[in-house]
N, C-alpha and C. Protein backbone atom coordinates (compact mmCIF):
# COMPACT_ATOMS: atom_id res chain seq x y z
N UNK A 1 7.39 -3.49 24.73
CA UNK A 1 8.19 -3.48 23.52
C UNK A 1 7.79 -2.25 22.69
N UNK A 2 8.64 -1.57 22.18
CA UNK A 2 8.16 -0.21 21.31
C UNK A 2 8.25 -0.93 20.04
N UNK A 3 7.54 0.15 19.29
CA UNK A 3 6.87 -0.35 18.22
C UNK A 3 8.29 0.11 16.76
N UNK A 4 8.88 -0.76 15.92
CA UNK A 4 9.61 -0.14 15.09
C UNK A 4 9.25 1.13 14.18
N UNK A 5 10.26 1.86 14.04
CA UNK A 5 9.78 3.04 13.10
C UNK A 5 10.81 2.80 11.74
N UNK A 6 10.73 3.47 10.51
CA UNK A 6 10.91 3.29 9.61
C UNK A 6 11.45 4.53 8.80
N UNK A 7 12.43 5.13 8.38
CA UNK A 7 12.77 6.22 7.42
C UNK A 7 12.08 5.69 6.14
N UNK A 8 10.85 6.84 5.15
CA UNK A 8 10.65 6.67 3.85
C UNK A 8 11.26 7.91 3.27
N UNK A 9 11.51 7.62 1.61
CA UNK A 9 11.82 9.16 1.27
C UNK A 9 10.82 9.47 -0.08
N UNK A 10 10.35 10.45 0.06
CA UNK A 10 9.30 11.04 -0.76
C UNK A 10 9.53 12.20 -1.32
N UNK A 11 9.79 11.72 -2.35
CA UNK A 11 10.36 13.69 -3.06
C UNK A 11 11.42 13.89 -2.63
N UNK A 12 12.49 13.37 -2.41
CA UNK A 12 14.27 13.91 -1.94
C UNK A 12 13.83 14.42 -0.52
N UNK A 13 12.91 14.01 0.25
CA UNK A 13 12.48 14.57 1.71
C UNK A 13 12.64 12.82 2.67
N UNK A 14 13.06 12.99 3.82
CA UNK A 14 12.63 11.93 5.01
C UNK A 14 11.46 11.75 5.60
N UNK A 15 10.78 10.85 5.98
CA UNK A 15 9.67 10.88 6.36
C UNK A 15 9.65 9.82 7.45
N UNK A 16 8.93 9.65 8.51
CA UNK A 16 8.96 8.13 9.35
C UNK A 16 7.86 8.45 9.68
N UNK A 17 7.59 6.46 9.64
CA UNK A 17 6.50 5.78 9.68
C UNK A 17 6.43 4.74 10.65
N UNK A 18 5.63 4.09 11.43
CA UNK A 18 5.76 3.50 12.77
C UNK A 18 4.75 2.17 12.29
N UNK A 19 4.65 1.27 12.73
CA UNK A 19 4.41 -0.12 12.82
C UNK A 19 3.12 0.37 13.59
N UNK A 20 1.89 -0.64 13.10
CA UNK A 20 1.03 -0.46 13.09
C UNK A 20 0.85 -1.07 15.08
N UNK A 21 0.10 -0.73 15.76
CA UNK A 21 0.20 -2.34 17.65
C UNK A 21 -0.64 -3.23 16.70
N UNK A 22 -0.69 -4.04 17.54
CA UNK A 22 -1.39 -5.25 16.73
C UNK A 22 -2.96 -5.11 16.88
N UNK A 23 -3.61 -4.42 16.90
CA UNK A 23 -5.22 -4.29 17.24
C UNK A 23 -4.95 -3.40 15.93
N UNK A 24 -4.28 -2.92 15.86
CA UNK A 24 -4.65 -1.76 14.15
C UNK A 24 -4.39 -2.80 13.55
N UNK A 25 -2.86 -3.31 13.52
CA UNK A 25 -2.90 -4.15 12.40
C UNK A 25 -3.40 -5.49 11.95
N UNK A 26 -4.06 -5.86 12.74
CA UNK A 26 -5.29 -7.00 12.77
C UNK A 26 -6.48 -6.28 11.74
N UNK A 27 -7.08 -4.87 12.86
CA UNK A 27 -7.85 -4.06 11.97
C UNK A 27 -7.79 -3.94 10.25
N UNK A 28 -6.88 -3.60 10.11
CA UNK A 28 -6.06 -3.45 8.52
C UNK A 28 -5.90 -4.40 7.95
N UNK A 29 -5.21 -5.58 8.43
CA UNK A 29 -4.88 -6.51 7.70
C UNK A 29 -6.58 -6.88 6.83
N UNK A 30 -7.41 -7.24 7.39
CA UNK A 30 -8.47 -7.89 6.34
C UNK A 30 -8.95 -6.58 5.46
N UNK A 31 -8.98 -5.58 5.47
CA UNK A 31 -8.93 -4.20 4.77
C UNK A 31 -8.20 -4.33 3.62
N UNK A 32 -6.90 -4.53 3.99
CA UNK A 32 -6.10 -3.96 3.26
C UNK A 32 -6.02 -5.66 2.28
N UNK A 33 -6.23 -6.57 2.49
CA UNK A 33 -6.08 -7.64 1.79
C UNK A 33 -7.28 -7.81 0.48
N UNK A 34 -7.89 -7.27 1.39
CA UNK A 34 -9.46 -7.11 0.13
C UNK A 34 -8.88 -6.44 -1.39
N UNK A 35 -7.98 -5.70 -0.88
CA UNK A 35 -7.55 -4.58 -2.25
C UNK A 35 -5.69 -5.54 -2.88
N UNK A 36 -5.14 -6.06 -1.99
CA UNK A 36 -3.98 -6.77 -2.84
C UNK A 36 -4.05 -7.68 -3.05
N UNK A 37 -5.38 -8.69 -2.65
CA UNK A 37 -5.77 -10.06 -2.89
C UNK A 37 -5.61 -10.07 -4.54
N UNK A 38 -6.45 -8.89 -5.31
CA UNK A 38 -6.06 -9.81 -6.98
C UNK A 38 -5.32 -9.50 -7.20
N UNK A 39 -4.22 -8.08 -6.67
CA UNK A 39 -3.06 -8.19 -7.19
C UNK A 39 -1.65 -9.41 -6.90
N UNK A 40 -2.25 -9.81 -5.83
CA UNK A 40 -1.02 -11.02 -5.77
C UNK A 40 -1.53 -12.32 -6.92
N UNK A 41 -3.02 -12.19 -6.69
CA UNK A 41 -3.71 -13.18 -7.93
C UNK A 41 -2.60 -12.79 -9.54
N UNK A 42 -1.94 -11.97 -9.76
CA UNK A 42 -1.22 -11.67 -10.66
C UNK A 42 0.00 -12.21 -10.91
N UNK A 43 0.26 -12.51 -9.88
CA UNK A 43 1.89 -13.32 -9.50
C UNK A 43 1.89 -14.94 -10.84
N UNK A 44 0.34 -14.98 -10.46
CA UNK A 44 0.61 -16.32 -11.18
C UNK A 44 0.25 -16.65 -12.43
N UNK A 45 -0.19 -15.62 -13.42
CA UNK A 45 -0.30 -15.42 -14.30
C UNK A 45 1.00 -15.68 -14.98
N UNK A 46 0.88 -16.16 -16.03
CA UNK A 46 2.35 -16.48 -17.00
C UNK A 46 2.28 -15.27 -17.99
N UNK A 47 3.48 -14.90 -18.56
CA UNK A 47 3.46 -13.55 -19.74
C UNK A 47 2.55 -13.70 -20.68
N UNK A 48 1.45 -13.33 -21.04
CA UNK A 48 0.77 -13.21 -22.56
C UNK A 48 -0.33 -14.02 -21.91
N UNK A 49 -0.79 -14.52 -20.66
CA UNK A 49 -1.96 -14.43 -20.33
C UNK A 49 -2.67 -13.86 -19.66
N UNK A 50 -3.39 -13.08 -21.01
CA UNK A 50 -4.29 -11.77 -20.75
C UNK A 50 -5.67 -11.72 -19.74
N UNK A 51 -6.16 -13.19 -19.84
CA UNK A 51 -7.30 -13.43 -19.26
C UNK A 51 -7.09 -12.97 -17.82
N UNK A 52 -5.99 -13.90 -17.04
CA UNK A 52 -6.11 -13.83 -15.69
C UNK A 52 -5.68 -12.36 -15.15
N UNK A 53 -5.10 -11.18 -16.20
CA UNK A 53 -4.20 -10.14 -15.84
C UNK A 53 -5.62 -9.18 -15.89
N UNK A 54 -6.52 -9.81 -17.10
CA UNK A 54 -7.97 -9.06 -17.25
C UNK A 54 -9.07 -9.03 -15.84
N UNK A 55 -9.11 -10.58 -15.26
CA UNK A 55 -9.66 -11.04 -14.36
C UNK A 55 -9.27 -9.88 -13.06
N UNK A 56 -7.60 -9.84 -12.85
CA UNK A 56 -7.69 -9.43 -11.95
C UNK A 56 -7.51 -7.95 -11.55
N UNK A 57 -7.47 -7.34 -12.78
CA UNK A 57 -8.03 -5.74 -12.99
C UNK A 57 -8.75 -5.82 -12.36
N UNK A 58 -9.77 -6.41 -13.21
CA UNK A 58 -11.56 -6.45 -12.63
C UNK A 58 -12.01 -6.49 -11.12
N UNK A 59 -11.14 -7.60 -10.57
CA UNK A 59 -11.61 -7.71 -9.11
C UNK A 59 -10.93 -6.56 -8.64
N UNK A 60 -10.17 -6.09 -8.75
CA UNK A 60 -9.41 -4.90 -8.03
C UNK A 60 -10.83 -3.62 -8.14
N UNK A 61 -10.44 -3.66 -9.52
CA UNK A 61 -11.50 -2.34 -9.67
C UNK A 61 -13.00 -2.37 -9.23
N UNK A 62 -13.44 -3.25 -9.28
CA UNK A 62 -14.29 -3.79 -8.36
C UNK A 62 -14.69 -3.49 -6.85
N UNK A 63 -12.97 -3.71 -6.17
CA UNK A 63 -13.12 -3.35 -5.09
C UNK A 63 -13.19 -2.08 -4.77
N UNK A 64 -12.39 -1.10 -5.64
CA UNK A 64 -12.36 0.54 -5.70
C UNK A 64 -13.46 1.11 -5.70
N UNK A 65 -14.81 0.92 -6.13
CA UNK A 65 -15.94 1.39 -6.55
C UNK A 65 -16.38 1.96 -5.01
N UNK A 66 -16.17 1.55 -4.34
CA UNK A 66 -16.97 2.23 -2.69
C UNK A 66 -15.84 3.22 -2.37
N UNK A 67 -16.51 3.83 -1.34
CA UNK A 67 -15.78 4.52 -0.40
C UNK A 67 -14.90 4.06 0.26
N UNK A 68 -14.85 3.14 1.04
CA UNK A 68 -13.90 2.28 1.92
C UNK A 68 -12.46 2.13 1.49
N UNK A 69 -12.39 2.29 0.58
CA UNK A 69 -10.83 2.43 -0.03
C UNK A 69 -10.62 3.57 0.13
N UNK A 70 -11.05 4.91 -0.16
CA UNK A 70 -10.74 6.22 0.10
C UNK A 70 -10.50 6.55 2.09
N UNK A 71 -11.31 5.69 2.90
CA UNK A 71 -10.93 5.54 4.01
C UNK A 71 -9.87 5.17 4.47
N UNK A 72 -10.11 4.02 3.83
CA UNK A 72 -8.68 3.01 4.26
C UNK A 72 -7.64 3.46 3.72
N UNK A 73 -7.31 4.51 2.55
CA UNK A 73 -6.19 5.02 2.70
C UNK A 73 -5.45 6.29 3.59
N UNK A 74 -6.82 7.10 4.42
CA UNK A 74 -6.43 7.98 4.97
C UNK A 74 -6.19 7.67 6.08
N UNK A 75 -6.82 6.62 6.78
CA UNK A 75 -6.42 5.61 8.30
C UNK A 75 -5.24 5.08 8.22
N UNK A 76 -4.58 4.49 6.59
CA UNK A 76 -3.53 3.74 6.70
C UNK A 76 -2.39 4.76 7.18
N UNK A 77 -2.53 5.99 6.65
CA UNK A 77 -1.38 6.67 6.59
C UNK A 77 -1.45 7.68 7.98
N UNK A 78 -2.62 8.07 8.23
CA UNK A 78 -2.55 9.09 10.09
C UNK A 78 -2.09 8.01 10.82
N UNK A 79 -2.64 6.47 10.71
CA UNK A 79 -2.19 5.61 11.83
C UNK A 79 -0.87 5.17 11.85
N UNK A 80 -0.13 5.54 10.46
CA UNK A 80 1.20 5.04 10.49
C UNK A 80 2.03 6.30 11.45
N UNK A 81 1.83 6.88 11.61
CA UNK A 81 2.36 8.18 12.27
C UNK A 81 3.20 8.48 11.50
N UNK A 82 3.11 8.96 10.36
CA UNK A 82 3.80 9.54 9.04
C UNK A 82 3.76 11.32 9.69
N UNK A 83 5.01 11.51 9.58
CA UNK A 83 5.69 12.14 10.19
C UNK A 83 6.93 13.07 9.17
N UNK A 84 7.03 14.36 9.67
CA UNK A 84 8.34 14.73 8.59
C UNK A 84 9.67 14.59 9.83
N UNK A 85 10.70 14.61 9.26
CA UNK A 85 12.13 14.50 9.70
C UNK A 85 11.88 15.19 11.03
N UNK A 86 11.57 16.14 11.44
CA UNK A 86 11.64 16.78 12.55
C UNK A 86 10.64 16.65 13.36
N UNK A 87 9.42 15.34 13.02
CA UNK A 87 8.46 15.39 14.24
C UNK A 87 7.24 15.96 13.66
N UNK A 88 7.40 17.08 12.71
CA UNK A 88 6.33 18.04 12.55
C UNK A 88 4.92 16.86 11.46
N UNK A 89 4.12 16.93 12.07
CA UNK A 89 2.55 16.34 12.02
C UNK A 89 2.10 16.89 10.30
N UNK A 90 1.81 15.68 9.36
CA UNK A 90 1.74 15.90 8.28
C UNK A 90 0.55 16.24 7.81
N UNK A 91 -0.14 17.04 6.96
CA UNK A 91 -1.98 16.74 7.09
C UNK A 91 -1.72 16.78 5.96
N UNK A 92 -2.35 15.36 5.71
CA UNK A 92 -2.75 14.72 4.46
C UNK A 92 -3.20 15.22 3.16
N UNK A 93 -4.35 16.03 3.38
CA UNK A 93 -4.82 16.49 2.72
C UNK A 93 -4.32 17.55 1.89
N UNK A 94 -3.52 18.20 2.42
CA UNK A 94 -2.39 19.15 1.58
C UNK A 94 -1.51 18.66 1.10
N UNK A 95 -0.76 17.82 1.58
CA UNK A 95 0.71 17.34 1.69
C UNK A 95 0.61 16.32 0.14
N UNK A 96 -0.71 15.45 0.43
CA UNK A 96 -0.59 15.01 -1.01
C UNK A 96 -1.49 15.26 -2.09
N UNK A 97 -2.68 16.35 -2.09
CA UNK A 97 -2.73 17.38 -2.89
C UNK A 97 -2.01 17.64 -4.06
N UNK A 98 -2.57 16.87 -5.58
CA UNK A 98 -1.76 16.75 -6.64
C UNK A 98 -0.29 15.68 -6.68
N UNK A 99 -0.49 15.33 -5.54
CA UNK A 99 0.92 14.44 -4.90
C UNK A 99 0.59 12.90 -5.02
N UNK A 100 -0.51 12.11 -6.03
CA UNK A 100 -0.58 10.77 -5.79
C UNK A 100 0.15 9.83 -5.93
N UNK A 101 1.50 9.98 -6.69
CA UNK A 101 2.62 9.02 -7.05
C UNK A 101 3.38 8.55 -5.35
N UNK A 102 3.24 10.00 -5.00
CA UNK A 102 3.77 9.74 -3.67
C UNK A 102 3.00 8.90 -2.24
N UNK A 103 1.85 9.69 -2.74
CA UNK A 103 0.92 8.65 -1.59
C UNK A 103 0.87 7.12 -2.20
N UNK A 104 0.62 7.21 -3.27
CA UNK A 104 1.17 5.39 -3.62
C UNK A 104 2.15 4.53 -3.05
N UNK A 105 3.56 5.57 -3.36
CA UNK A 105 4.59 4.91 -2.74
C UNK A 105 4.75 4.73 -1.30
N UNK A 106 3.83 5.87 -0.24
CA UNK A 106 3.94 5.62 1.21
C UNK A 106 3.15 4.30 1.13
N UNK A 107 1.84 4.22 0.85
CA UNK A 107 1.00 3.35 1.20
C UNK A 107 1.61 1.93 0.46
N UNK A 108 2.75 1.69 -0.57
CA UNK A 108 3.02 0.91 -0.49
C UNK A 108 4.08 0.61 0.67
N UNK A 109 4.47 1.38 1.08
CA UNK A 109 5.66 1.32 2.42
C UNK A 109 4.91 0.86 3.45
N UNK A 110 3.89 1.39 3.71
CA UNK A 110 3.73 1.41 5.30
C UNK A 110 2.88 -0.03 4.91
N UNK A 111 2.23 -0.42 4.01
CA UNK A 111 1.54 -2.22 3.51
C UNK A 111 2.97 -3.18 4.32
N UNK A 112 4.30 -2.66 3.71
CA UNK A 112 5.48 -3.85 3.27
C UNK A 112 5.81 -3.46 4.91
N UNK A 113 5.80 -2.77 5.38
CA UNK A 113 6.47 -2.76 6.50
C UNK A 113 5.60 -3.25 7.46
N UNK A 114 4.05 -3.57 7.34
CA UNK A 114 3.39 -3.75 8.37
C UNK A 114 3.37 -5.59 7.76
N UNK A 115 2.89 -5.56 7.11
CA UNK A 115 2.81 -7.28 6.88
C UNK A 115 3.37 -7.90 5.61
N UNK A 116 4.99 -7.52 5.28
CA UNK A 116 5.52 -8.25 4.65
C UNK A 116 6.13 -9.49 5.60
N UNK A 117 6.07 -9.82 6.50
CA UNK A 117 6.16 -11.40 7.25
C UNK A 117 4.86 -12.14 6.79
N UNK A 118 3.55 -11.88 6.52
CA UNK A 118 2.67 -12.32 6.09
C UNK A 118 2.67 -12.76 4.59
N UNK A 119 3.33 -11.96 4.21
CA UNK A 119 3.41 -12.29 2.49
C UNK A 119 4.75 -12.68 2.24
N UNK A 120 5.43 -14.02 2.20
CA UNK A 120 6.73 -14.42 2.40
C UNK A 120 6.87 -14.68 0.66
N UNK A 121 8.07 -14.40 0.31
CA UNK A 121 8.55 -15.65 -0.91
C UNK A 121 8.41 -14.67 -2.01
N UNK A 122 8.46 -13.00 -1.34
CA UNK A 122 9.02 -11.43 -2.39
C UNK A 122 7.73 -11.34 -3.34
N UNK A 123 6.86 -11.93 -2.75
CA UNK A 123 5.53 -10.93 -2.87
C UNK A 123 5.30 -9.34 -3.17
N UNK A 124 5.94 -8.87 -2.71
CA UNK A 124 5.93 -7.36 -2.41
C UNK A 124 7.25 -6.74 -3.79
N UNK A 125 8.10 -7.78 -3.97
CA UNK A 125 8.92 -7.04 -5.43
C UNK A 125 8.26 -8.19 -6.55
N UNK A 126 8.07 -9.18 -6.70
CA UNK A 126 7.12 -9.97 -7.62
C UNK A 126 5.96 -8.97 -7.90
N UNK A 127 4.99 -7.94 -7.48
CA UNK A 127 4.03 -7.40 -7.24
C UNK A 127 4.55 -5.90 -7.84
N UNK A 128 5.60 -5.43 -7.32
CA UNK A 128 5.97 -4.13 -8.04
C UNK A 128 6.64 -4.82 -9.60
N UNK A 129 7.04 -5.61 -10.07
CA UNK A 129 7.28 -6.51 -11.74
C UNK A 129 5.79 -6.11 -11.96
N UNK A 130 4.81 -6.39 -11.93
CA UNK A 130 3.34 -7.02 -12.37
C UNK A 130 3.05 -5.30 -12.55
N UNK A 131 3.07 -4.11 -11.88
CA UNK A 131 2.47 -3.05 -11.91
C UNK A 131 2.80 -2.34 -13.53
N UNK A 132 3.94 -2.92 -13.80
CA UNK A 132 3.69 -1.78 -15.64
C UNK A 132 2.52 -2.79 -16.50
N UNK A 133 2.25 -4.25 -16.10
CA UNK A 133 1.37 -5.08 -16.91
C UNK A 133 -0.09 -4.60 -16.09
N UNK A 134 -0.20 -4.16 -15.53
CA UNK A 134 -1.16 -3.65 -14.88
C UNK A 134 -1.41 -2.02 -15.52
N UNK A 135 -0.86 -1.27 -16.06
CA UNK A 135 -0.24 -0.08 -16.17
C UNK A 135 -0.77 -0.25 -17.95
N UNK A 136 -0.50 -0.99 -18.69
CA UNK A 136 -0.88 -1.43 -19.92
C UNK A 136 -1.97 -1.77 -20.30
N UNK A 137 -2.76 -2.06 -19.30
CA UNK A 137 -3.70 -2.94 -19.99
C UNK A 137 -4.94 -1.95 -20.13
């Protein structure tokens, strides 16, 4: 079975991104959950309660403090085979160079496309609502 690929667009540009085989995305999945675990913890917060929106800053930022997040974002994105329109091989390190809005938005792509079956019931747009209360605080 080949693996699905995906058109993103970044900056008025095409980009494709490929589905993780399942040994990466096994790999990733407990990685990558460590870091959206308190943000889904946000979902259930009601408006004007600050505590749990405080709480789960904290655990987030928390988790940011190591290196391993700076890893895990450069594995997420070479392993997605992020790619420009024509094939041509992206290096990271330039490409998003002053460019973090954009690497946000891949790495939220290539998250939703690898395990939004895991997170059922719009997790993934419930979660982009929560980011300006996140953004505020």
């Amino acid at each position: 079975m080949l693996l699905e690929s995906k058109t993103v667009e970044l900056n008025g540009s095409s980009y494709q991104i490929t589905q993780f085989t399942a040994t990466k995305g096994v790999k990733f999945f407990r990685k990558v959950s460590k870091y959206l675990s308190p943000l889904v913890g946000l979902m259930g917060a009601k408006d004007g309660d600050g505590d749990a929106v405080s709480q789960a800053i904290e655990a987030l930022l928390d988790n940011l403090g190591d290196d391993s997040f700076d890893i895990l974002v450069k594995e997420l994105v070479t392993s997605s085979g992020f790619v420009g329109e024509d094939g041509t091989q992206i290096k990271f390190d330039y490409f998003f160079a002053g460019n973090y809005g954009s690497l946000i938005t891949l790495i939220t792509e290539i998250v939703k496309f690898n395990y939004e079956t895991v997170f059922q019931g719009g997790v993934f747009e419930n979660l982009s609502a929560q980011i300006p209360m996140i953004v505020d605080q």
